[in-house]
N, C-alpha and C. Protein backbone atom coordinates (compact mmCIF):
# COMPACT_ATOMS: atom_id res chain seq x y z
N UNK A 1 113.43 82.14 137.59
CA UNK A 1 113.18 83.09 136.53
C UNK A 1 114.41 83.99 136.39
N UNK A 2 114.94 84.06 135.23
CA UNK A 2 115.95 85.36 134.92
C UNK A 2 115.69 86.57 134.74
N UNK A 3 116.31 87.26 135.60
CA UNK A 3 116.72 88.93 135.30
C UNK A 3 116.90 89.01 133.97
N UNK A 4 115.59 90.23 133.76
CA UNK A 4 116.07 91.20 132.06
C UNK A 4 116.38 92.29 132.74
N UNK A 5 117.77 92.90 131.73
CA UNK A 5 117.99 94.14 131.88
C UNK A 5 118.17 94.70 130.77
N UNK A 6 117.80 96.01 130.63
CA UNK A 6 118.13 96.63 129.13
C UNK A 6 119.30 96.44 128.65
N UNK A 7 119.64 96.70 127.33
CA UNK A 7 120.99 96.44 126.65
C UNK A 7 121.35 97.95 126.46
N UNK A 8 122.37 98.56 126.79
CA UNK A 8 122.69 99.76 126.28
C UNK A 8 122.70 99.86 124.99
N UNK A 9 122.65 99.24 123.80
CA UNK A 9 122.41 100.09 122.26
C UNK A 9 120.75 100.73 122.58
N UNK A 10 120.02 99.38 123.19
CA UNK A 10 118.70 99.74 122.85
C UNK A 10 117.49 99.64 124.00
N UNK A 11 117.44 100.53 124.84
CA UNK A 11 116.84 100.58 126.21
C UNK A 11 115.46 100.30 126.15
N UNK A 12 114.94 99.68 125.15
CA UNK A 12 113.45 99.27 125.63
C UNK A 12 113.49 97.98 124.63
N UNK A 13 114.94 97.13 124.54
CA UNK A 13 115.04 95.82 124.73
C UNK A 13 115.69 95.34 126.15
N UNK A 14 114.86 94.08 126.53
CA UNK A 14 115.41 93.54 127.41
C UNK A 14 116.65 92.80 126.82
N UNK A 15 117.76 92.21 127.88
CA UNK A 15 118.94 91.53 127.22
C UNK A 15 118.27 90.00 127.44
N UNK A 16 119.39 89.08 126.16
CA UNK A 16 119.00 88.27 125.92
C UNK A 16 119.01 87.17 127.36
N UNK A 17 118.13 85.85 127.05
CA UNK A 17 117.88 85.51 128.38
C UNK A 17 118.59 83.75 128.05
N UNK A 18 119.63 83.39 127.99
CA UNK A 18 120.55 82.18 127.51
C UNK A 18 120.16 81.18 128.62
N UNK A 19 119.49 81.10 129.79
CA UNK A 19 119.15 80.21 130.95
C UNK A 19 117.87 79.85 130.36
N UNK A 20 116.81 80.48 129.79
CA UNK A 20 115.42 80.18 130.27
C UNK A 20 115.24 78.92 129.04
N UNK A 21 114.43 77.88 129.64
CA UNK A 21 114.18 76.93 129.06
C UNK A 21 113.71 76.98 127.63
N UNK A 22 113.25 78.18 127.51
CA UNK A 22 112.50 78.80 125.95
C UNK A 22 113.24 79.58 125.27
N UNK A 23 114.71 78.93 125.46
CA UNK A 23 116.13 79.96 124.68
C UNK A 23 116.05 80.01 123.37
N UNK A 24 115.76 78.68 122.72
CA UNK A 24 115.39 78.16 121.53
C UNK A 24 114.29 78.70 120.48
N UNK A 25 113.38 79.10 121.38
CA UNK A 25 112.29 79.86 120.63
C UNK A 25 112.53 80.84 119.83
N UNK A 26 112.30 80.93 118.44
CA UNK A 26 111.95 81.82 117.53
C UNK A 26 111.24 82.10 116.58
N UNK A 27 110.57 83.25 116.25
CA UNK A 27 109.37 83.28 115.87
C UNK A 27 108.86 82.91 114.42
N UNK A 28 108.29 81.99 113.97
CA UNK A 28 107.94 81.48 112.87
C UNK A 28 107.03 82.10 112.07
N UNK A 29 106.33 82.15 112.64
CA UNK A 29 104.66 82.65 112.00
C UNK A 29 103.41 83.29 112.47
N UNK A 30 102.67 83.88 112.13
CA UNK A 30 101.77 84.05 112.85
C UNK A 30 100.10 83.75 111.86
N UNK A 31 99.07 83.19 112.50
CA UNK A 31 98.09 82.54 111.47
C UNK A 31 96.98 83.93 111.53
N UNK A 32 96.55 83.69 110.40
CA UNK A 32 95.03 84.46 109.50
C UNK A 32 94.08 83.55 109.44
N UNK A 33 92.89 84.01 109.95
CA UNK A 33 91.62 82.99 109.49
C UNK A 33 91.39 83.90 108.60
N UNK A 34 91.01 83.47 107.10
CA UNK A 34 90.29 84.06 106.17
C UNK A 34 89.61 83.76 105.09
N UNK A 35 87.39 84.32 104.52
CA UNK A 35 86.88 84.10 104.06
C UNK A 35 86.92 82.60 102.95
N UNK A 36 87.99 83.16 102.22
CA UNK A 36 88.36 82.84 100.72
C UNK A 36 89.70 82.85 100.55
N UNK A 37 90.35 81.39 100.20
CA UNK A 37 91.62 81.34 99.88
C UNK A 37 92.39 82.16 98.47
N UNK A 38 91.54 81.83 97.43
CA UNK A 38 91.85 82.83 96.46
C UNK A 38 91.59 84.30 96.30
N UNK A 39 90.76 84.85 97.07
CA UNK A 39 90.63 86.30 97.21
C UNK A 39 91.80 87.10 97.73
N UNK A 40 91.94 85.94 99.21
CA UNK A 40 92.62 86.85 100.05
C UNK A 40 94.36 86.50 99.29
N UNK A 41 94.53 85.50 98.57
CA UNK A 41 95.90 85.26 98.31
C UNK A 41 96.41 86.44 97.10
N UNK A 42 94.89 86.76 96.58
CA UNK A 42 95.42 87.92 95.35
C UNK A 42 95.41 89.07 95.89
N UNK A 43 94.21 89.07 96.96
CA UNK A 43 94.86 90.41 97.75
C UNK A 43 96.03 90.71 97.97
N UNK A 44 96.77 89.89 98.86
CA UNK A 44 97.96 89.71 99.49
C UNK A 44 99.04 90.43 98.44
N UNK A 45 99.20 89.31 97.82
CA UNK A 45 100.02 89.15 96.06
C UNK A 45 99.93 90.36 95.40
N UNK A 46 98.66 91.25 95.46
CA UNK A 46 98.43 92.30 94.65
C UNK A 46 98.89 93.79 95.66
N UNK A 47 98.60 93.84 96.63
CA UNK A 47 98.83 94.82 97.63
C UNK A 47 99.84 94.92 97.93
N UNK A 48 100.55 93.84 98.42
CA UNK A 48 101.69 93.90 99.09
C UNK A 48 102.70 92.85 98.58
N UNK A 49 102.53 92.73 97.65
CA UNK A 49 103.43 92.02 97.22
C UNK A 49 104.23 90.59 97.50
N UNK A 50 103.50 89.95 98.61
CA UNK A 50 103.59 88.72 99.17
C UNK A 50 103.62 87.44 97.81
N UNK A 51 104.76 86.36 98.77
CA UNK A 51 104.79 85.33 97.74
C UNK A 51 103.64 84.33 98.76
N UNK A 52 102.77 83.66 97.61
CA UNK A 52 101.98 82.98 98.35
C UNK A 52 102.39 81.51 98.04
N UNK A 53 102.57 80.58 99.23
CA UNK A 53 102.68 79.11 98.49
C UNK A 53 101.64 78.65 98.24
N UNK A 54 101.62 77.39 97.81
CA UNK A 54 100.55 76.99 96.85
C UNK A 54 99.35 75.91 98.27
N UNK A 55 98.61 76.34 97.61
CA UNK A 55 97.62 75.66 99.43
C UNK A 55 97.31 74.50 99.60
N UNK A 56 97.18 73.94 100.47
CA UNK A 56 97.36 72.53 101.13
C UNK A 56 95.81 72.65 101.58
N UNK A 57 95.22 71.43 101.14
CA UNK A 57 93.79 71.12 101.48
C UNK A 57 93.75 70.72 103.03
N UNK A 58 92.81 71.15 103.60
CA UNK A 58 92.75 71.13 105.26
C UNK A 58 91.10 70.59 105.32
N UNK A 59 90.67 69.42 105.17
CA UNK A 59 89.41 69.24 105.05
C UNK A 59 88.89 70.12 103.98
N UNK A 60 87.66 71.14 104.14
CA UNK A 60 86.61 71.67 103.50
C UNK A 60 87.61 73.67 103.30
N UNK A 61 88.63 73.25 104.34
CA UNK A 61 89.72 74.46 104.27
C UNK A 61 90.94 74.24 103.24
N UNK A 62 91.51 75.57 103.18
CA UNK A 62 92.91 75.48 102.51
C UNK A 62 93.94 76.30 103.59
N UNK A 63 95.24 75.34 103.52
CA UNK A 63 96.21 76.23 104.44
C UNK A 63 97.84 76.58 103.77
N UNK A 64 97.63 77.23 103.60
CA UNK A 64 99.28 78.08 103.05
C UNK A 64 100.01 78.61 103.62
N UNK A 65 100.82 79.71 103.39
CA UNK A 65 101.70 80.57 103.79
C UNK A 65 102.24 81.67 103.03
N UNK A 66 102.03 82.96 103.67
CA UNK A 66 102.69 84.06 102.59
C UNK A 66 103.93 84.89 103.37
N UNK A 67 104.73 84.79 102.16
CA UNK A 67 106.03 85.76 102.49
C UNK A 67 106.49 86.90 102.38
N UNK A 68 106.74 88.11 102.69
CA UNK A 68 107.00 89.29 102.57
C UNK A 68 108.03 88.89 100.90
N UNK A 69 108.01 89.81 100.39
CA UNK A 69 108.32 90.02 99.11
C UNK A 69 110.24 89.74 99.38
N UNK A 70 110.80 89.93 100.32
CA UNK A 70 112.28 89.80 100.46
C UNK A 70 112.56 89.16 102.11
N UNK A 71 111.58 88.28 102.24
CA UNK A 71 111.83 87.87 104.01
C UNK A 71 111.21 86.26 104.08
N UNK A 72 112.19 85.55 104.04
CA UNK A 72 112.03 84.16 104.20
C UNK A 72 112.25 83.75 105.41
N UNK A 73 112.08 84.57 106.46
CA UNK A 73 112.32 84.71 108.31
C UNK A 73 111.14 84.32 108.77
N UNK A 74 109.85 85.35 108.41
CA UNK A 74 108.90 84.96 108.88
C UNK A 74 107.99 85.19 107.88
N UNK A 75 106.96 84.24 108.53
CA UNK A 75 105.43 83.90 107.22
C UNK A 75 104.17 84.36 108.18
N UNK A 76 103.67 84.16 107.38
CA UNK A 76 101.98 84.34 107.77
C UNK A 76 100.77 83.14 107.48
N UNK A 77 100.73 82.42 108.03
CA UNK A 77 99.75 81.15 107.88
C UNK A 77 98.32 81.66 107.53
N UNK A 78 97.87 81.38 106.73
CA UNK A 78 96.36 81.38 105.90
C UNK A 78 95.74 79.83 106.39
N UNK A 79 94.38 80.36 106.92
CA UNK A 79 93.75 79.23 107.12
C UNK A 79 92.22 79.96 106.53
N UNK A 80 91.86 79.18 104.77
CA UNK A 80 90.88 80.25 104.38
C UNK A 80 89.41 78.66 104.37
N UNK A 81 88.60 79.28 104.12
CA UNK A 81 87.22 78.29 103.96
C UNK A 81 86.35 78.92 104.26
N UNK A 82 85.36 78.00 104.65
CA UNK A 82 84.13 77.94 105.29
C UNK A 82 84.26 78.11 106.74
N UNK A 83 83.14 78.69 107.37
CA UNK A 83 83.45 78.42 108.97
C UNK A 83 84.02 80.16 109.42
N UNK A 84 83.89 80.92 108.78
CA UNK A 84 84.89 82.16 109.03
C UNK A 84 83.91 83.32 108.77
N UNK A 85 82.94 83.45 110.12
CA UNK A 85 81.76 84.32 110.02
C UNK A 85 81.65 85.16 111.09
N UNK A 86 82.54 85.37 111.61
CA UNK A 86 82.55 86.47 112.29
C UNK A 86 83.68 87.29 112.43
N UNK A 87 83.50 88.32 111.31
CA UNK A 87 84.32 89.63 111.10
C UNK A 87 84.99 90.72 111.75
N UNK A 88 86.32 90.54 111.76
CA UNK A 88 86.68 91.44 112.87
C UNK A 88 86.37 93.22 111.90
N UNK A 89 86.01 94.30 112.60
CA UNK A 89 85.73 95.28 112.17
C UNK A 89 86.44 96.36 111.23
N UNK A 90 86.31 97.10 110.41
CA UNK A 90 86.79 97.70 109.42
C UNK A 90 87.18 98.90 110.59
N UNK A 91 88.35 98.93 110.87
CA UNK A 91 89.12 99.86 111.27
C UNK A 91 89.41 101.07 110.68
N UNK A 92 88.78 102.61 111.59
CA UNK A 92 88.90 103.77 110.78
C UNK A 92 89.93 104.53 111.45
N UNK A 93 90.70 103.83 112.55
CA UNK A 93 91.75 104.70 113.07
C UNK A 93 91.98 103.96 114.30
N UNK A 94 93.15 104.43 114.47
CA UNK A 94 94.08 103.35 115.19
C UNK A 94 93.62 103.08 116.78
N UNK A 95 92.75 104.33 117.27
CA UNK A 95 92.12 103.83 118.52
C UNK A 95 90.93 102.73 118.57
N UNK A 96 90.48 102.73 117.51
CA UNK A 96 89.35 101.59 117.08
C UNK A 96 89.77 100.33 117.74
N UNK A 97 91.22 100.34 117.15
CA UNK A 97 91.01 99.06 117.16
C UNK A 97 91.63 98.37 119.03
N UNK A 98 91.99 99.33 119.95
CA UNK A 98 91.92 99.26 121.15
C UNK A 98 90.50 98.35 122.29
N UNK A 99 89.71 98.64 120.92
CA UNK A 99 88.00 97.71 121.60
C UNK A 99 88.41 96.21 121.35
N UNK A 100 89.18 95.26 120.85
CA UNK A 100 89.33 94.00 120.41
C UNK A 100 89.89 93.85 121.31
N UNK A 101 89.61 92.32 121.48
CA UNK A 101 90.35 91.32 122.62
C UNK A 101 91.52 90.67 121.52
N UNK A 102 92.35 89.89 122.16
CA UNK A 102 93.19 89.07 121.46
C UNK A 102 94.41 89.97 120.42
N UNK A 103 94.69 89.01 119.98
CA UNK A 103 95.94 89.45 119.10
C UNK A 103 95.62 91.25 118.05
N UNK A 104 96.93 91.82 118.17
CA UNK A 104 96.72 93.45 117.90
C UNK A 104 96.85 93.23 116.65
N UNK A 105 97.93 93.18 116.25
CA UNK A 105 98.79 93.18 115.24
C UNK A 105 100.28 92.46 114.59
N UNK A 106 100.58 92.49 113.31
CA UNK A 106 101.72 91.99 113.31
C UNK A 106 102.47 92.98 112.28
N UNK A 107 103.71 93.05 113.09
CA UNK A 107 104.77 94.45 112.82
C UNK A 107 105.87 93.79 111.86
N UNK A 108 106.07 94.77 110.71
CA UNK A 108 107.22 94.47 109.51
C UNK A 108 108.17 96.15 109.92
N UNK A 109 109.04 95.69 110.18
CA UNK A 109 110.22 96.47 109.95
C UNK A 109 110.45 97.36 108.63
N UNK A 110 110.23 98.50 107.97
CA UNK A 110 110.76 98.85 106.78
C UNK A 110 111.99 100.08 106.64
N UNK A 111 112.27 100.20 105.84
CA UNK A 111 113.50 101.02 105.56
C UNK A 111 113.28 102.59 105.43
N UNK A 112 111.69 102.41 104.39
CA UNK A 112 111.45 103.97 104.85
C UNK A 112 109.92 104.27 104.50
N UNK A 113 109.53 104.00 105.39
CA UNK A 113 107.86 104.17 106.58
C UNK A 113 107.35 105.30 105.33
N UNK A 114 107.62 106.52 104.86
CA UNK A 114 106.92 107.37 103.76
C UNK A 114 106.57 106.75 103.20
N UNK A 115 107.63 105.98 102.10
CA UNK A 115 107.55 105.58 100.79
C UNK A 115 106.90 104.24 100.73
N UNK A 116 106.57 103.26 101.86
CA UNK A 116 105.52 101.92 102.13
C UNK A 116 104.25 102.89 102.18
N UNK A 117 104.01 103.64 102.87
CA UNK A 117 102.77 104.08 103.18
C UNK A 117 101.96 104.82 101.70
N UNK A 118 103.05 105.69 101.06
CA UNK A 118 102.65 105.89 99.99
C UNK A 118 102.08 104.91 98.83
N UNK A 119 102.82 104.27 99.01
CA UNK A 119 103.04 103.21 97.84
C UNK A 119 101.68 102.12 98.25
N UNK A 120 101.56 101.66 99.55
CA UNK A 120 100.14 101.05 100.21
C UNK A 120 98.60 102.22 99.48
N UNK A 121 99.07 103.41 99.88
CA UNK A 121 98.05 103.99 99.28
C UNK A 121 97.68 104.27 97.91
N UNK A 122 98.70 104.20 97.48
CA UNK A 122 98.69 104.03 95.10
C UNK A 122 97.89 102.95 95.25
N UNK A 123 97.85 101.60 95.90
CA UNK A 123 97.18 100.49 95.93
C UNK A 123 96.27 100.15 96.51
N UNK A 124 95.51 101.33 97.58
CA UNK A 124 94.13 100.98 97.73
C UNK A 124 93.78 100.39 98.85
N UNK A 125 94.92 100.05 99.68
CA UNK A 125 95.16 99.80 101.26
C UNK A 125 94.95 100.99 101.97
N UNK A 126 93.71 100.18 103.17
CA UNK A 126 93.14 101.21 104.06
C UNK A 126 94.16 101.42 105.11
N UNK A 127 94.44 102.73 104.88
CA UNK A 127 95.52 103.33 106.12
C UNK A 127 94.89 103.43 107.71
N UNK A 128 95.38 102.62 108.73
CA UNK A 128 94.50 102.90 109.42
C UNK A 128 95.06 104.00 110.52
N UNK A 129 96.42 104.45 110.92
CA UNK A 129 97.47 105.53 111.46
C UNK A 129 98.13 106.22 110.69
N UNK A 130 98.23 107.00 110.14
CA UNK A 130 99.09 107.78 109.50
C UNK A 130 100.48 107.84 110.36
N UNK A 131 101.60 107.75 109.39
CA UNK A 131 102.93 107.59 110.18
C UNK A 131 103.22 108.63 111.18
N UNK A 132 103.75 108.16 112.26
CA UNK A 132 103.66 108.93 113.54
C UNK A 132 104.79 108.46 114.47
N UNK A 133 105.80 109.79 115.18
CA UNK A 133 106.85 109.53 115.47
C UNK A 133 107.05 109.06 117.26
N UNK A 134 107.42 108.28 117.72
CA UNK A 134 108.01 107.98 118.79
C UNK A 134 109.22 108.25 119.99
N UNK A 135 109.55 109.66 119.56
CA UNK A 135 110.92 109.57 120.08
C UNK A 135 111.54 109.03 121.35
N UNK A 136 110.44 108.79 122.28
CA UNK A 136 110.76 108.07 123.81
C UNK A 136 111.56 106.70 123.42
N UNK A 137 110.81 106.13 122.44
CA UNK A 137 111.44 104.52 121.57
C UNK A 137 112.06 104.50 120.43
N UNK A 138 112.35 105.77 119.97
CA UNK A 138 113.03 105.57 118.75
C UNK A 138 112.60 105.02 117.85
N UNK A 139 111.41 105.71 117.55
CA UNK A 139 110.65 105.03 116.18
C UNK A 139 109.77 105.23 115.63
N UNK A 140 109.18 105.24 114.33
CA UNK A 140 108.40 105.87 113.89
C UNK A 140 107.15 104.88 113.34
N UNK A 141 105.93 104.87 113.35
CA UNK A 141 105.24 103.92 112.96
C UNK A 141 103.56 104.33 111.99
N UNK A 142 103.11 103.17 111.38
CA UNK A 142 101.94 103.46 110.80
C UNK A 142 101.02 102.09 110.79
N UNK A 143 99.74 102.12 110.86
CA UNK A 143 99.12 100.86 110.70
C UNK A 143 98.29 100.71 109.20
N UNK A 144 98.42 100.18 108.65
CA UNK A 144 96.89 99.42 107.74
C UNK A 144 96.24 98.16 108.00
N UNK A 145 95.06 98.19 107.44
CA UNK A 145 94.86 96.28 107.45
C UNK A 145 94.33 95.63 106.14
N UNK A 146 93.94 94.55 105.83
CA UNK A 146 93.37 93.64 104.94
C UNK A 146 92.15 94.24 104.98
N UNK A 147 91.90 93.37 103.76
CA UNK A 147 89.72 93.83 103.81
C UNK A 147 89.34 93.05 104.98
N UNK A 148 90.11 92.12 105.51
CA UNK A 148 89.13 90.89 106.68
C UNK A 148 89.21 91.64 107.81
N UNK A 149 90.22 93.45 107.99
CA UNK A 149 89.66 94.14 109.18
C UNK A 149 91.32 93.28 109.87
N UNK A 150 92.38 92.46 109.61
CA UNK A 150 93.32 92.19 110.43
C UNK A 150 94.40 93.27 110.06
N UNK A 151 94.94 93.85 111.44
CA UNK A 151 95.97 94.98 111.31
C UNK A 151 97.49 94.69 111.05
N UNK A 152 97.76 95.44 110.90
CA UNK A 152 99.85 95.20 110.60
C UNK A 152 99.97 96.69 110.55
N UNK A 153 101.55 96.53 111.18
CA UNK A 153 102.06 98.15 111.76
C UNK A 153 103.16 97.80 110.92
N UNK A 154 103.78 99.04 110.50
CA UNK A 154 104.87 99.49 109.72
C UNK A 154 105.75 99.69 110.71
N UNK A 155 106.83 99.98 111.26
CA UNK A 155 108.07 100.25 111.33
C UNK A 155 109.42 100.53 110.94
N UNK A 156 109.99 101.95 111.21
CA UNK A 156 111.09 102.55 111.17
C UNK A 156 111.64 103.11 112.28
N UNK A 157 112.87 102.40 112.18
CA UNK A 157 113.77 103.04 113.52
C UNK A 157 114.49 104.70 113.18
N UNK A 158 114.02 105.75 114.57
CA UNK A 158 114.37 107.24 113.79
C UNK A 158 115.41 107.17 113.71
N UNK A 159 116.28 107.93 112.90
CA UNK A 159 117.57 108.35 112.39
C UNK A 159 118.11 108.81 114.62
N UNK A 160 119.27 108.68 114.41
CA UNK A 160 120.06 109.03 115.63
C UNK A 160 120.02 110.48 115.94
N UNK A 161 119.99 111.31 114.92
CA UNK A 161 119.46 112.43 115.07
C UNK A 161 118.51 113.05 115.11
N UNK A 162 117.65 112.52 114.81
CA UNK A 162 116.00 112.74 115.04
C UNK A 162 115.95 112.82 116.37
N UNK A 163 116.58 111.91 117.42
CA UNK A 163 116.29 111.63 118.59
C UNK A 163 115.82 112.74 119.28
C-alpha cells in the first residue's frame, strides 16, 4: 500500500498515488434510481439546467445520462421505471439527512455558491443547507436535492483571504 501525504497547495488533499494498481481510475458517473423517466428528465432540464441524452430502453426501464449545463467530465446515470418504491426522505436540513445509510451526496464545484443558490431558489429547488463557510478546508458549501429526496452539495473554494 502507498503512503498519502498532503500536497502543500492543498492540505486536506492527499498526493497523487502513481504505484497503486487503481492509478487509472477516474470518475465517470454516478447513478439515480428514479420514479419516471420523463418527469425527472424535465425536472433536471428545468431546474438545473442539465443536458439530458435521449434514453435507452432497459427492459420495462429507461437509462440515460445527464450533464451539467458546461461539464462533459462527469454525468449522472438515470435509471427511471417501475420497481422504484421506496423513497428516500424529503430532507428539511442538512442533519436529516445524517440518518441514511449509503451514498450522501454528489458535489459540483461552482464559481459563486450565492448566485447558484439564489438562482436554485427563483426555481423552486428545496434548499436543504444554506451556504456555510469552512475555513479549516477552505470552503464554502450548500446542499439541495431533487423531488426523489437525492442530495447534491454546492461548492466554492474561499477566496485566500477569507482564510
Amino acid at each position: 500500500m502507498t503512503q498519502h501525504t498532503a500536497t502543500p497547495s492543498d492540505p486536506t488533499t492527499p498526493s497523487l498515488s502513481a504505484g497503486s494498481p487503481f492509478a487509472s481510475w477516474k470518475g465517470d458517473h454516478a447513478g439515480i434510481r428514479v420514479p419516471d423517466f420523463a418527469q425527472a428528465a424535465a425536472w433536471y432540464r428545468e431546474k438545473l439546467d442539465f443536458r439530458v441524452s435521449p434514453g435507452l430502453p432497459l427492459g420495462e426501464k429507461t437509462l440515460a445520462f445527464l450533464s451539467p449545463a458546461q461539464d462533459d467530465g462527469f454525468r449522472i446515470e438515470f435509471i427511471a421505471g417501475p420497481g422504484c418504491t421506496v423513497s428516500r426522505p424529503a430532507f428539511e436540513q442538512l442533519l436529516d439527512t445524517h440518518e441514511v445509510a449509503g451514498w450522501h451526496h454528489v458535489c459540483f464545484r461552482v464559481n459563486d455558491l450565492a448566485a447558484s443558490v439564489t438562482a436554485l431558489r427563483q426555481r423552486g429547488v428545496r434548499i436543504v443547507s444554506e451556504p456555510r463557510d469552512v475555513p479549516p478546508l477552505g470552503l464554502r458549501f450548500a446542499f439541495f436535492c431533487d423531488p426523489w429526496g437525492n442530495l447534491f452539495e454546492l461548492l466554492e473554494p474561499l477566496a485566500a483571504t477569507e482564510r
